[in-house]
Protein backbone atom coordinates (compact mmCIF):
# COMPACT_ATOMS: atom_id res chain seq x y z
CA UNK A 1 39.41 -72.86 -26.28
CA UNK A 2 41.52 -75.69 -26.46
CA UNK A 3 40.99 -79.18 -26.19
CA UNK A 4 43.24 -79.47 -23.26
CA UNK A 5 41.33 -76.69 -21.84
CA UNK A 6 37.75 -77.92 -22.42
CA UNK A 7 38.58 -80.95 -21.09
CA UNK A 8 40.23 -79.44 -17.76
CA UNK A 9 36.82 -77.17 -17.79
CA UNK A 10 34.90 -80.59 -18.09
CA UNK A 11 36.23 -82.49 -15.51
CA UNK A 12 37.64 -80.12 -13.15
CA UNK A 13 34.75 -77.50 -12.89
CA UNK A 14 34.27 -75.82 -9.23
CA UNK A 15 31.82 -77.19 -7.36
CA UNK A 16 31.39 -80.40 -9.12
CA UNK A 17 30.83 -83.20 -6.45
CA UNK A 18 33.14 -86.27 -6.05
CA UNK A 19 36.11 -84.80 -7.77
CA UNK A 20 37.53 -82.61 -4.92
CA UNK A 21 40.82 -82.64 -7.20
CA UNK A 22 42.73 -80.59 -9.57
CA UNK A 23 44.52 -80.66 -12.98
CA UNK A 24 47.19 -79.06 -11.51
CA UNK A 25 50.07 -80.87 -10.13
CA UNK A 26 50.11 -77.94 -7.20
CA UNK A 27 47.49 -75.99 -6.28
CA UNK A 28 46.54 -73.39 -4.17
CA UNK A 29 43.76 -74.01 -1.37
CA UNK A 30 40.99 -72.90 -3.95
CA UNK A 31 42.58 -75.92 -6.59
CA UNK A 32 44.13 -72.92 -9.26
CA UNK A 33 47.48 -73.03 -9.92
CA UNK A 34 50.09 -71.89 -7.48
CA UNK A 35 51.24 -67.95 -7.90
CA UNK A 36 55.03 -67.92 -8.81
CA UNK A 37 55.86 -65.04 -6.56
CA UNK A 38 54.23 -66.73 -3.44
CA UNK A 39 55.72 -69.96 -4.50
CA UNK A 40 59.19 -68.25 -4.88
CA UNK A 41 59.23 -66.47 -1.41
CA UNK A 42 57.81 -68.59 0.70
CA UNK A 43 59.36 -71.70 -0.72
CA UNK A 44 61.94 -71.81 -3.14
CA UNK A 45 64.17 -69.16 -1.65
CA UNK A 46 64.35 -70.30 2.20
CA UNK A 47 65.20 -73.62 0.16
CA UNK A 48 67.76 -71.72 -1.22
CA UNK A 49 69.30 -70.26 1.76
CA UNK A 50 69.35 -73.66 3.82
CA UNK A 51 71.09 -75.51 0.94
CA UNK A 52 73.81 -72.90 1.08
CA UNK A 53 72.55 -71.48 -3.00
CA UNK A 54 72.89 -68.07 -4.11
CA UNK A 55 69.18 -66.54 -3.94
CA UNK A 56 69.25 -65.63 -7.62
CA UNK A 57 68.65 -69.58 -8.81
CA UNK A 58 65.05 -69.78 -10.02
CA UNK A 59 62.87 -72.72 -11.14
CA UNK A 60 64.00 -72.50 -14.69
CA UNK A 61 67.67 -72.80 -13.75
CA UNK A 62 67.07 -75.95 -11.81
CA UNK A 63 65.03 -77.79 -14.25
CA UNK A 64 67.99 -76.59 -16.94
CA UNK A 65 70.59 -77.96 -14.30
CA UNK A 66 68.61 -81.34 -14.11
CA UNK A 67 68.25 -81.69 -17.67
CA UNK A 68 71.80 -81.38 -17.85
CA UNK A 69 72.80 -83.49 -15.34
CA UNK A 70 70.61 -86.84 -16.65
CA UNK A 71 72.21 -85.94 -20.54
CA UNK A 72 75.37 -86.42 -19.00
CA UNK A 73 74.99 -88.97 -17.03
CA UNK A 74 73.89 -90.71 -20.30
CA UNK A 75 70.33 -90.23 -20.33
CA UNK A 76 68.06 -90.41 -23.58
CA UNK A 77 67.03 -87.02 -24.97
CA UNK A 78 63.17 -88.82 -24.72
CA UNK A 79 63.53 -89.69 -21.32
CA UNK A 80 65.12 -86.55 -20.51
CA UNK A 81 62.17 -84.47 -22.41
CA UNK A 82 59.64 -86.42 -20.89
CA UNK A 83 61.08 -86.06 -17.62
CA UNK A 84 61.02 -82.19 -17.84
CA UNK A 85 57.49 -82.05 -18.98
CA UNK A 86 58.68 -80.63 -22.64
CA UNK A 87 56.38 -81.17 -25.61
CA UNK A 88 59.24 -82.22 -27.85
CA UNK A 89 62.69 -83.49 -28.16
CA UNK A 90 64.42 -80.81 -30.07
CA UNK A 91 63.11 -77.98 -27.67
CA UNK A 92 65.02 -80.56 -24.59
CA UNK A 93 67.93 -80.63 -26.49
CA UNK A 94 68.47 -76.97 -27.26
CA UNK A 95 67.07 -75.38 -24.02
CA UNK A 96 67.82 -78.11 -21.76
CA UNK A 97 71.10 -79.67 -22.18
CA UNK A 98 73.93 -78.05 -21.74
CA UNK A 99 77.41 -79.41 -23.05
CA UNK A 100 79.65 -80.36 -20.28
CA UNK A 101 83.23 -81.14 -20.04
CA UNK A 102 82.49 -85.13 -19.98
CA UNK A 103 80.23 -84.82 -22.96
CA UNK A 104 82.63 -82.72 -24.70
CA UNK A 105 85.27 -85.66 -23.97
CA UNK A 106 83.05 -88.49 -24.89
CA UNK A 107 82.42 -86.60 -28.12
CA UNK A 108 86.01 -86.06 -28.62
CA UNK A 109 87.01 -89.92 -28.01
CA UNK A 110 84.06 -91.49 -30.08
C-alpha cells in the first residue's frame, strides 16, 4: 500500500465519526469516487449537447484543450501542470500542450 493510500485509509475510513468527508474531490453518495460512465451520461454529455459540442469530447480532451489554451495564453508550464493536477512538468508539456498557430508565431519571431 502506498503512503498516499494509508493515509486516505487513516483518515478517511467509513464510519469514522466527525469526518463525514472524503479524499475525493467528487464523490458518490457513499464518499467513493464517482463512476466515469455514470458521470459521462448523466453529466458530461447533456453538457455537451446544450453547449452545442459534438458528443464524442470526453474529459481528457477538455483538460488537453485547457492546458492548451493557458500555454498559449502565456501561462507557465508549472502553473499549467499544477493546474491540471499532473505530477510533473515534462508529462504537462508533452501530453498537455499542444502547439498552436500563435505559439508557432511567437516562436518564429523570437
Amino acid at each position: 500500500m502506498t503512503a498516499e493510500k494509508s493515509w486516505i485509509s487513516l483518515n478517511y475510513s467509513p464510519g469514522r465519526e466527525g469526518l463525514g468527508r472524503s479524499p475525493w474531490v467528487f464523490a458518490n453518495a457513499d464518499g467513493g469516487p464517482l463512476n466515469k460512465d455514470n458521470v459521462n451520461h448523466r453529466s458530461l454529455k447533456p453538457l455537451l449537447a446544450r453547449a452545442g459540442l459534438p458528443n464524442n469530447v470526453t474529459f481528457q480532451i477538455l483538460c488537453r484543450t485547457h492546458g492548451t489554451l493557458l500555454a498559449s495564453k502565456g501561462v507557465s508550464p508549472r502553473a499549467v501542470q499544477e493546474r491540471l493536477g499532473r505530477s510533473n512538468v515534462r508529462t504537462t508539456l508533452q501530453f498537455y500542450t499542444e502547439v498552436v498557430p500563435s505559439m508557432r508565431d511567437a516562436a518564429v519571431e523570437a
